[in-house]
N, C-alpha and C. Protein backbone atom coordinates (compact mmCIF):
# COMPACT_ATOMS: atom_id res chain seq x y z
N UNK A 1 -107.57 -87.09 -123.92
CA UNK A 1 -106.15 -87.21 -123.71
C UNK A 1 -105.86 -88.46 -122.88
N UNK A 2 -104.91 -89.16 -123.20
CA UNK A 2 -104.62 -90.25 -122.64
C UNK A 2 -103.53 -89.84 -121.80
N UNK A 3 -103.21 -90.46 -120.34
CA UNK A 3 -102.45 -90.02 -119.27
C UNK A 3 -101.88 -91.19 -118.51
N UNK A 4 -100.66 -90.62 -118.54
CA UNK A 4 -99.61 -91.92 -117.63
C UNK A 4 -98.92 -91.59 -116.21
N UNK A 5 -99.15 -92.26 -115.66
CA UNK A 5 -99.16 -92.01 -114.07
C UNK A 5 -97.72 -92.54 -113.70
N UNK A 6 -96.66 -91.35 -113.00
CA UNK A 6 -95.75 -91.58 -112.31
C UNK A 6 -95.66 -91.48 -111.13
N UNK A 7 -94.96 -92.58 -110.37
CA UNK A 7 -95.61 -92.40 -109.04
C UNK A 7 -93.94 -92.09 -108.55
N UNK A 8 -94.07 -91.43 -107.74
CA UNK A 8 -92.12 -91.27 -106.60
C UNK A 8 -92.77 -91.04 -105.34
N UNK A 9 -92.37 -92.47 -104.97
CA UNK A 9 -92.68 -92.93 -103.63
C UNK A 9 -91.91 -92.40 -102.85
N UNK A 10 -90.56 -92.37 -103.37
CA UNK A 10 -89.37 -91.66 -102.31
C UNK A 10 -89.77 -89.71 -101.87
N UNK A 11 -90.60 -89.62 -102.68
CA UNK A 11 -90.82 -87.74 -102.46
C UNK A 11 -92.43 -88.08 -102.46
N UNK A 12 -93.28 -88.94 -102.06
CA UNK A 12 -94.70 -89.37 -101.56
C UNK A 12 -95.55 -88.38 -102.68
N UNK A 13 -95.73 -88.18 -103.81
CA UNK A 13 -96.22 -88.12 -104.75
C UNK A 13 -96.56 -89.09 -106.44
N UNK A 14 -97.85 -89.26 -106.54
CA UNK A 14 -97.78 -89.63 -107.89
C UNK A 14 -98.36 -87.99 -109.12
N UNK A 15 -97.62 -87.87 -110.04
CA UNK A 15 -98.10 -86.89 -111.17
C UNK A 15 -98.55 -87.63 -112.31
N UNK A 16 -99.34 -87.64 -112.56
CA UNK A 16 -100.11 -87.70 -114.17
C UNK A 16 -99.95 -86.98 -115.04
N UNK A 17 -99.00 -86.96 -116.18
CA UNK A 17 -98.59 -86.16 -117.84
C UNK A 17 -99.32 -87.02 -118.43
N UNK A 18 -99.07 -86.23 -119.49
CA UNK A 18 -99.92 -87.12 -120.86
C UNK A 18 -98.80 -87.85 -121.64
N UNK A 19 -99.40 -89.05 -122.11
CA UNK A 19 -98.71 -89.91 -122.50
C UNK A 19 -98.05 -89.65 -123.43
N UNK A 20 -96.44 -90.03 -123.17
CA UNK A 20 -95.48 -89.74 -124.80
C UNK A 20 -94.65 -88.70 -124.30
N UNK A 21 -95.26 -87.88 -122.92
CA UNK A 21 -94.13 -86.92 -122.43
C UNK A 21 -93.00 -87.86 -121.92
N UNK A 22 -91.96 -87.43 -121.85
CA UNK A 22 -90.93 -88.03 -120.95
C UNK A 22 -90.32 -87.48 -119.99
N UNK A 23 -89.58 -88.23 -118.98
CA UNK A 23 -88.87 -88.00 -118.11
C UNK A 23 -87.50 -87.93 -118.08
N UNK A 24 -86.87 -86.27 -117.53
CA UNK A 24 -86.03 -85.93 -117.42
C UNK A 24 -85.09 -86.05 -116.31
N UNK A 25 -83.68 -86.18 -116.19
CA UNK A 25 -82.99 -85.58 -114.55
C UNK A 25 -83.57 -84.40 -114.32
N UNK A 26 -83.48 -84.56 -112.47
CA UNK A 26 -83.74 -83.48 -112.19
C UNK A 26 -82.90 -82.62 -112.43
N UNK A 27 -82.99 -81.11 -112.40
CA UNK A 27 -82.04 -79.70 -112.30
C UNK A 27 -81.37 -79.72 -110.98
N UNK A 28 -80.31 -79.97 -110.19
CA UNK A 28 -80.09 -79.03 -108.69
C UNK A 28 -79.32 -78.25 -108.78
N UNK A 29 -79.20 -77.58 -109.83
CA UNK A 29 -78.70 -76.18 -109.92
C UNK A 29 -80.04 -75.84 -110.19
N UNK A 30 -80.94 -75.82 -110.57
CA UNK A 30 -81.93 -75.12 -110.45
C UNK A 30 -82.46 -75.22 -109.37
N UNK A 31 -82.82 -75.80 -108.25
CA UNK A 31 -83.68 -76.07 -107.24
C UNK A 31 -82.80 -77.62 -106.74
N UNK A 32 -82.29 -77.29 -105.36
CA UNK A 32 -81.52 -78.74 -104.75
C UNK A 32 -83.15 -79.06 -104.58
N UNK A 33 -84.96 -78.75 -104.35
CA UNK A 33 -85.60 -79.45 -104.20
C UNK A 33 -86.36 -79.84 -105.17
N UNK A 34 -86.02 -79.94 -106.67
CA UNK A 34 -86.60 -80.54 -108.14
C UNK A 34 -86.46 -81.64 -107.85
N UNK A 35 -87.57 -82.41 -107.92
CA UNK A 35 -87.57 -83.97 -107.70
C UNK A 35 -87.96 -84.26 -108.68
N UNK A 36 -88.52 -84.00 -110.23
CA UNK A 36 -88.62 -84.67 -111.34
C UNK A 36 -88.62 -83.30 -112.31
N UNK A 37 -88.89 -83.92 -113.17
CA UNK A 37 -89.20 -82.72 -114.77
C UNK A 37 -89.83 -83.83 -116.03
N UNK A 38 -90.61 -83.35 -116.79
CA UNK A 38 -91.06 -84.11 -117.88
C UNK A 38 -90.92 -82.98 -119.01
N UNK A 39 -90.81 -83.55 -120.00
CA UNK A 39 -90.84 -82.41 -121.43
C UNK A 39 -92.07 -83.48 -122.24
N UNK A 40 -92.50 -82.66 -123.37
CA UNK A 40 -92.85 -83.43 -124.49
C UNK A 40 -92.31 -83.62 -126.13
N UNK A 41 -91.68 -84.78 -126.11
CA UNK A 41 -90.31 -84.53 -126.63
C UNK A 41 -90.72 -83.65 -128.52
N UNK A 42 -92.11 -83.95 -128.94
CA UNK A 42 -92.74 -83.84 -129.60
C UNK A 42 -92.79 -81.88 -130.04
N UNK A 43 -92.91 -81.65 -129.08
CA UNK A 43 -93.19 -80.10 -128.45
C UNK A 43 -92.61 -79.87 -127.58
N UNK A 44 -91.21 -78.35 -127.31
CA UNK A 44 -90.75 -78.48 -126.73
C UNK A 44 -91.54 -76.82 -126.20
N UNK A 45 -92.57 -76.36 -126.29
CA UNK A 45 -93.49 -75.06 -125.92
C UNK A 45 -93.50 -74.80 -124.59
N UNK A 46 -93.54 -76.62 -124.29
CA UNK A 46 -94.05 -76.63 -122.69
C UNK A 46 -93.37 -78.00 -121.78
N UNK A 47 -93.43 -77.49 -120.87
CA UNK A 47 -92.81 -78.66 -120.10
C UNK A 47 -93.33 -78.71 -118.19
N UNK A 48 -92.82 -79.41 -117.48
CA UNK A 48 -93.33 -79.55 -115.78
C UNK A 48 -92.35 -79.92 -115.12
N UNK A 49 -92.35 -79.23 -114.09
CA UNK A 49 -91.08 -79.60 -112.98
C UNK A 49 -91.94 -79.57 -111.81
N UNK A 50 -91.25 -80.92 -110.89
CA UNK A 50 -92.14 -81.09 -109.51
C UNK A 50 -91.02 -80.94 -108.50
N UNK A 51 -91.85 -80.07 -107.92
CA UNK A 51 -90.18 -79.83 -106.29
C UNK A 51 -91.10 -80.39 -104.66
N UNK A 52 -90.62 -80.85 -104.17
CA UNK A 52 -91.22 -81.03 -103.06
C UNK A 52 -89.63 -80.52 -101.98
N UNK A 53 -90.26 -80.07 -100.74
CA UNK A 53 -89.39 -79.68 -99.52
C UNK A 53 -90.08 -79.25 -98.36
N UNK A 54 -89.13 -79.09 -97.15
CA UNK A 54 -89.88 -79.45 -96.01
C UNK A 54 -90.18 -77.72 -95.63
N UNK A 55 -91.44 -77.91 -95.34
CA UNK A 55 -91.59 -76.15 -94.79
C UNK A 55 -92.35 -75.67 -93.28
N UNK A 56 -91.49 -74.68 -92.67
CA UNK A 56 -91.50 -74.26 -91.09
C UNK A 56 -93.35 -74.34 -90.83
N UNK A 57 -92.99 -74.96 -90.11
CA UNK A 57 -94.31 -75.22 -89.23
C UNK A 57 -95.47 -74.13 -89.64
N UNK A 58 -96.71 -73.78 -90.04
CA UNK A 58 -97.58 -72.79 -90.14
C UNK A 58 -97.21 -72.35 -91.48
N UNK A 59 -96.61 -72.42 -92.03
CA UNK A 59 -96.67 -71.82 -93.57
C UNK A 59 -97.64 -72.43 -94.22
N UNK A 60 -97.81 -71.34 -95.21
CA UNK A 60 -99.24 -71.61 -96.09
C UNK A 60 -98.99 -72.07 -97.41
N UNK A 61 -99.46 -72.68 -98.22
CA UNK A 61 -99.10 -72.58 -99.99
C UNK A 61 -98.96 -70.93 -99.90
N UNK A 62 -99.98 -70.19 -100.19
CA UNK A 62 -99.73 -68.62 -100.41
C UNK A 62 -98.36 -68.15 -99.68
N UNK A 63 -98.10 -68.23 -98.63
CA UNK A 63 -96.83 -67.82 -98.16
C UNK A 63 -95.53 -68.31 -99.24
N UNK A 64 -95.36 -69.62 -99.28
CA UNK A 64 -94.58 -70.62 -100.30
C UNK A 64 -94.61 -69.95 -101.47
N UNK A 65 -95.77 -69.09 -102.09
CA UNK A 65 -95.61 -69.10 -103.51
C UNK A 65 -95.01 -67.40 -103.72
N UNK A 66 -95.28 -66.67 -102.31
CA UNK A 66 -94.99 -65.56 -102.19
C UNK A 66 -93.49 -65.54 -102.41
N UNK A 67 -92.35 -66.64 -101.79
CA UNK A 67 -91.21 -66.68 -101.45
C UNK A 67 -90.61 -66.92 -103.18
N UNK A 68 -91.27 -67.82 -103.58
CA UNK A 68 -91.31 -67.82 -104.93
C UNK A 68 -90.89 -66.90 -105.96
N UNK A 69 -91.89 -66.36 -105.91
CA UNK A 69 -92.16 -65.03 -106.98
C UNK A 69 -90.90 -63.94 -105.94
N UNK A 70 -90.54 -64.21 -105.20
CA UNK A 70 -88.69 -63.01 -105.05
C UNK A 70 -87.76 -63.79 -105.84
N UNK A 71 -87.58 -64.96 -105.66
CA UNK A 71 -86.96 -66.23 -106.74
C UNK A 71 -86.74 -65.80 -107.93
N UNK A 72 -88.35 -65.89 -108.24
CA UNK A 72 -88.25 -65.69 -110.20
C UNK A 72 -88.37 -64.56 -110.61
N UNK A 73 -88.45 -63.44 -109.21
CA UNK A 73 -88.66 -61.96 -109.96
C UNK A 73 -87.07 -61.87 -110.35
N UNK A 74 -85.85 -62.37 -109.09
CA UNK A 74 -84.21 -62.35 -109.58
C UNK A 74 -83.82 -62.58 -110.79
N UNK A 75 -84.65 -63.26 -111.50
CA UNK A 75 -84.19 -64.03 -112.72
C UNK A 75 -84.95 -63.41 -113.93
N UNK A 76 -85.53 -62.54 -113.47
CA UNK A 76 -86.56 -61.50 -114.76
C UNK A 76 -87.82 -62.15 -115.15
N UNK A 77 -88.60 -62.63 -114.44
CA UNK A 77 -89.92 -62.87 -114.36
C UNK A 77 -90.78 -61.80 -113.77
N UNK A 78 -91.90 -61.50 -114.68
CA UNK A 78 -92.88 -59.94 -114.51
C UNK A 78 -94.17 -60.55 -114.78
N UNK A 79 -95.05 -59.40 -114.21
CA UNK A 79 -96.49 -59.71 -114.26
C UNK A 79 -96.87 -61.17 -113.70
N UNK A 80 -97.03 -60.83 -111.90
CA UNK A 80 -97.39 -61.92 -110.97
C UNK A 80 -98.63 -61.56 -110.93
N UNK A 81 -98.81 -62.91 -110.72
CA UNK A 81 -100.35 -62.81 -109.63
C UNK A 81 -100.62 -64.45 -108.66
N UNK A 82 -101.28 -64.14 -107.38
CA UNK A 82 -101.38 -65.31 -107.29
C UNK A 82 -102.15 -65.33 -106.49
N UNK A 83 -103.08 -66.44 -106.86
CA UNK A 83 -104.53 -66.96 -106.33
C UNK A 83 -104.87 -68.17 -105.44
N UNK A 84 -105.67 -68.13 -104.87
CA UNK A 84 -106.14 -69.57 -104.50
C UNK A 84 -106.72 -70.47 -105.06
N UNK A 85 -106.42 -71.94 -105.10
CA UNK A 85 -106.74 -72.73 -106.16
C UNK A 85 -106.60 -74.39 -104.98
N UNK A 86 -107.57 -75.09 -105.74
CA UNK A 86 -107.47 -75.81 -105.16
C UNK A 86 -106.19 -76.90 -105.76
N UNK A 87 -105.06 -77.84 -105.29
CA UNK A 87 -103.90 -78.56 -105.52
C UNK A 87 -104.45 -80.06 -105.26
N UNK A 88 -104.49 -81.17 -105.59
CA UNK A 88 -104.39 -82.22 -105.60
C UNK A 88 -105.59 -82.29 -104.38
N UNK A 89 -106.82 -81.35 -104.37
CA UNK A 89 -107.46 -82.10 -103.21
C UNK A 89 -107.40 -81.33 -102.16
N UNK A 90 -106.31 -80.36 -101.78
CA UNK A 90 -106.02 -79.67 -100.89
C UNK A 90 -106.02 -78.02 -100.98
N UNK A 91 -105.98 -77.21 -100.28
CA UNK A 91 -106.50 -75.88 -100.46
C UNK A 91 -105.05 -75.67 -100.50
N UNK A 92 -104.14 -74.76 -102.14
CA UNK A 92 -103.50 -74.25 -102.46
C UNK A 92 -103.30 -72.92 -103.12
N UNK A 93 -102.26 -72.93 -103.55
CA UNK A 93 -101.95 -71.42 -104.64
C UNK A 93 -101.99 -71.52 -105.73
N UNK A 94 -101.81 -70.62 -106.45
CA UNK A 94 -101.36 -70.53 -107.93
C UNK A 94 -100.69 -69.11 -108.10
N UNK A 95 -99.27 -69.58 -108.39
CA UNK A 95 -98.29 -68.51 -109.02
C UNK A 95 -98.09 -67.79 -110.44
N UNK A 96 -98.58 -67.11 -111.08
CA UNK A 96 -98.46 -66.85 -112.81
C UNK A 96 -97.81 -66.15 -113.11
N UNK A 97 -96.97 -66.01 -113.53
CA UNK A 97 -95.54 -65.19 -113.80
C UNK A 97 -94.93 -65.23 -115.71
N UNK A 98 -94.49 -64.23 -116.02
CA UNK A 98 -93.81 -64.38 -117.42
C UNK A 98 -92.44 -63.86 -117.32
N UNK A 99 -91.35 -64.21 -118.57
CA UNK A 99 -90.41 -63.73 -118.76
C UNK A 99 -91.10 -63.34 -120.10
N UNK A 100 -90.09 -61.70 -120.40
CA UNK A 100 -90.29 -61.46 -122.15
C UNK A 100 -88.39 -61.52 -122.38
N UNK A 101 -88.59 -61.97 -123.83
CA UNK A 101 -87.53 -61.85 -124.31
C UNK A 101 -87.04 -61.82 -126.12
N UNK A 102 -86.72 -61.25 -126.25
CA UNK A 102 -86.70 -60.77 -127.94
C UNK A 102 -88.10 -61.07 -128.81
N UNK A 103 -89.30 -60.13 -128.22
CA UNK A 103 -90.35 -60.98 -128.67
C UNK A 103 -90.98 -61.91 -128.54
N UNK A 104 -90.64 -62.77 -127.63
CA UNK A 104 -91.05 -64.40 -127.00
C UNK A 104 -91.61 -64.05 -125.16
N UNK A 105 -92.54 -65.12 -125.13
CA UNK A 105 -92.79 -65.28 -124.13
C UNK A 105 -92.54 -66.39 -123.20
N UNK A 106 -92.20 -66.74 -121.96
CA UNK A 106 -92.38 -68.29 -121.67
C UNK A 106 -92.78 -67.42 -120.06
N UNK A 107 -94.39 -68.28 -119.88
CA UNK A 107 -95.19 -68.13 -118.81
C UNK A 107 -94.44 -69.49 -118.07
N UNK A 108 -94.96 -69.01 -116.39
CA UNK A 108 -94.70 -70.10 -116.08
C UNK A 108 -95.73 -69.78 -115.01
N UNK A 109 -96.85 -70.98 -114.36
CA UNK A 109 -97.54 -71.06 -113.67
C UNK A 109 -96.95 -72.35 -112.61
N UNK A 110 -97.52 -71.76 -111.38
CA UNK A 110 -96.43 -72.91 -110.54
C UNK A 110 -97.56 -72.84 -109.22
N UNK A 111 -98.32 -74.21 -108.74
CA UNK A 111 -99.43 -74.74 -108.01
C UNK A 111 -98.32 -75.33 -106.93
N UNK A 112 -98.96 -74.60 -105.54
CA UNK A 112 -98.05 -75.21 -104.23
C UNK A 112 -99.62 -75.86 -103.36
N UNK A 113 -99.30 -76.55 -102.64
CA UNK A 113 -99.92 -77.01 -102.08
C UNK A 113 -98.83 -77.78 -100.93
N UNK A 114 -99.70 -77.58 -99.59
CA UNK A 114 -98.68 -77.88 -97.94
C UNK A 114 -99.43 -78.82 -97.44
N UNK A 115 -98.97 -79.69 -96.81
CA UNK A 115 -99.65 -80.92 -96.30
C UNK A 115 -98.10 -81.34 -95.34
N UNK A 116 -98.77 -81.39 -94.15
CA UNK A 116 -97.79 -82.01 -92.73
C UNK A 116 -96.05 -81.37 -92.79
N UNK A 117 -96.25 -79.90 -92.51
CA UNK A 117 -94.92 -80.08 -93.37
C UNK A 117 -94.34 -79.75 -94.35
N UNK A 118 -94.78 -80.42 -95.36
CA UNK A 118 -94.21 -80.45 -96.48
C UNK A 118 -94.55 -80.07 -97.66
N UNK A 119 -94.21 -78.76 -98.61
CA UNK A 119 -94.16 -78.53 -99.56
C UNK A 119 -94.07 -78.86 -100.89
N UNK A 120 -95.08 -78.90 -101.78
CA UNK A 120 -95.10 -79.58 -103.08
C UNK A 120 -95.37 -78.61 -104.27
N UNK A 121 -94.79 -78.18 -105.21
CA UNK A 121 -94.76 -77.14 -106.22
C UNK A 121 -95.08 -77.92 -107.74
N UNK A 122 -96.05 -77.64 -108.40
CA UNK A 122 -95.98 -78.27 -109.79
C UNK A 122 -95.49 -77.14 -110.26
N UNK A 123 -94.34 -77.08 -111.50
CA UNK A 123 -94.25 -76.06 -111.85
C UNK A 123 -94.35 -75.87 -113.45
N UNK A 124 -95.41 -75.58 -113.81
CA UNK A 124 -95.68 -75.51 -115.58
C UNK A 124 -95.01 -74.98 -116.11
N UNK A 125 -94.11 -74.78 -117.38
CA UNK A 125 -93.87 -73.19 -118.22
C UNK A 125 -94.12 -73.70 -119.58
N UNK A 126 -94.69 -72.90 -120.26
CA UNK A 126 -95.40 -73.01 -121.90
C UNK A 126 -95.39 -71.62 -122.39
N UNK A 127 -94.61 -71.96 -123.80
CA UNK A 127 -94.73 -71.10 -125.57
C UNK A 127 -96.04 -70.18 -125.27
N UNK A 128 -97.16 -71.09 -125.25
CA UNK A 128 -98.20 -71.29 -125.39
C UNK A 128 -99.21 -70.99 -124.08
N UNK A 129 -99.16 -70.13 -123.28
CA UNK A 129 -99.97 -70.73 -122.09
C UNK A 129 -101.69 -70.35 -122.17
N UNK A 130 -101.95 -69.89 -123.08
CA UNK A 130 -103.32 -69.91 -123.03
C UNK A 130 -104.05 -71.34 -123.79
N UNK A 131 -103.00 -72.27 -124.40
CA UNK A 131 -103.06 -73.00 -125.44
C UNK A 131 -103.22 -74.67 -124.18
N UNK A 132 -102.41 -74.23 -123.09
CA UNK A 132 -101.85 -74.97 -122.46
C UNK A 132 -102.52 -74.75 -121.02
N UNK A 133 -103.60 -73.98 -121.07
CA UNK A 133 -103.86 -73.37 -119.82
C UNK A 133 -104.82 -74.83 -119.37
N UNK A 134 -106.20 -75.62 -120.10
CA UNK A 134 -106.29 -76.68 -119.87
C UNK A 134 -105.54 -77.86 -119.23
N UNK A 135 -104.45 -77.84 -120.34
CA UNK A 135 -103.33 -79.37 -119.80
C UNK A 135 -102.90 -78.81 -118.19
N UNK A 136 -102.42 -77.71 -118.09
CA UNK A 136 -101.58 -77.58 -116.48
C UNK A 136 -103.14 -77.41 -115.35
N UNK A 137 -104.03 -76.99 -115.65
CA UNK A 137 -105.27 -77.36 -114.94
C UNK A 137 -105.43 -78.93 -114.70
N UNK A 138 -105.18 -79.68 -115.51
CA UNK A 138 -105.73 -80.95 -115.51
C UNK A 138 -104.32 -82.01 -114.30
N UNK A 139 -103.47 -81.35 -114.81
CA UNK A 139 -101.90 -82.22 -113.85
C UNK A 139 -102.44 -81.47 -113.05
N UNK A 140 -102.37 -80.65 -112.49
CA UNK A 140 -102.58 -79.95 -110.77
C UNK A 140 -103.74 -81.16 -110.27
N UNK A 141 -104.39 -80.91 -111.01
CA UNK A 141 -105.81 -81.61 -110.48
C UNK A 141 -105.68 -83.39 -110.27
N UNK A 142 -105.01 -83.73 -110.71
CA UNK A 142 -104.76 -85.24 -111.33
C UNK A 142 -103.56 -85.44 -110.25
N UNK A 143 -102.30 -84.36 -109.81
CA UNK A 143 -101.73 -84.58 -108.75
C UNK A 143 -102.23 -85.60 -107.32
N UNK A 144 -101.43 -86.64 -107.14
CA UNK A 144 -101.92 -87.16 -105.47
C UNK A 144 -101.00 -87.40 -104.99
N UNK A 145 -101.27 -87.06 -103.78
CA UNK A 145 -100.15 -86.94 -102.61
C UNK A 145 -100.79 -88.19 -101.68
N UNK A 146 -98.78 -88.96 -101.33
CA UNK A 146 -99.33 -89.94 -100.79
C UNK A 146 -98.99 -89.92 -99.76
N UNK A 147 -98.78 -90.67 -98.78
CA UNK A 147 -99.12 -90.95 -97.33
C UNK A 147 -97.40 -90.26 -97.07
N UNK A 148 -96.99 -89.57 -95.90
CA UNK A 148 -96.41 -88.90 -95.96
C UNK A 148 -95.63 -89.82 -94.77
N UNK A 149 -95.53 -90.28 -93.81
CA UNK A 149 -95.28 -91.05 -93.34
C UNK A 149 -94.15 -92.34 -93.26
């Protein structure tokens, strides 16, 4: 897979999609802290939203992803779980959550990771997530966080 690197200096992250996805406005009706979104305009199964925000002193990714999942349980998201995983380098979470709806599924897996502060969420959702479970492994991992400063 070939991969293109966006960097947002203003929210001290670069993300790596695969090439040919594009870039969307952010949502702030969905999240005032969505700082990007990519789709693939090709396939619309799956897509990524990145939120970064500032979080109270001692919080954990796991805490962050806990607050989460009350979020998306409001909105009819079932069957959580969430693990430890490593985020861009740094010891994080992993959130896995589904909506059902007339027969359809859309998973959404969502990787936090805390550094000085500050909160960073990749947030996957895919048609497909066992199909897709590779690609959102590979952006978490490919995530770098830059100098915060």
């Amino acid at each position: 897979m070939q991969w293109q690197r966006i960097e947002k200096s203003d929210f001290s992250y670069a993300v790596h999609v695969p090439r040919g996805w594009e870039e969307r406005e952010p949502n702030l009706k969905n999240s005032p802290w969505e700082t990007a979104r990519f789709v693939d305009p090709d396939d619309r199964r799956h897509s990524l939203i990145v939120f970064r925000q500032p979080v109270r002193p001692g919080r954990s990714a796991s805490e962050i992803a806990e607050g989460a999942q009350h979020s998306l349980a409001g909105v009819g998201f079932v069957d959580f779980e969430i693990s430890d995983v490593t985020v861009a380098g740094q010891a994080g979470a992993r959130l896995d959550c589904a909506r059902h709806d007339a027969g359809r599924t859309w998973a959404v897996r969502e990787y936090f990771v805390v550094v000085d502060g500050v909160g960073f969420c990749l947030g996957c959702g895919s048609a497909v997530p066992e199909e897709d479970d590779p690609l959102f492994r590979s952006i978490a991992e490919r995530l770098e966080l830059l100098d915060l400063n």
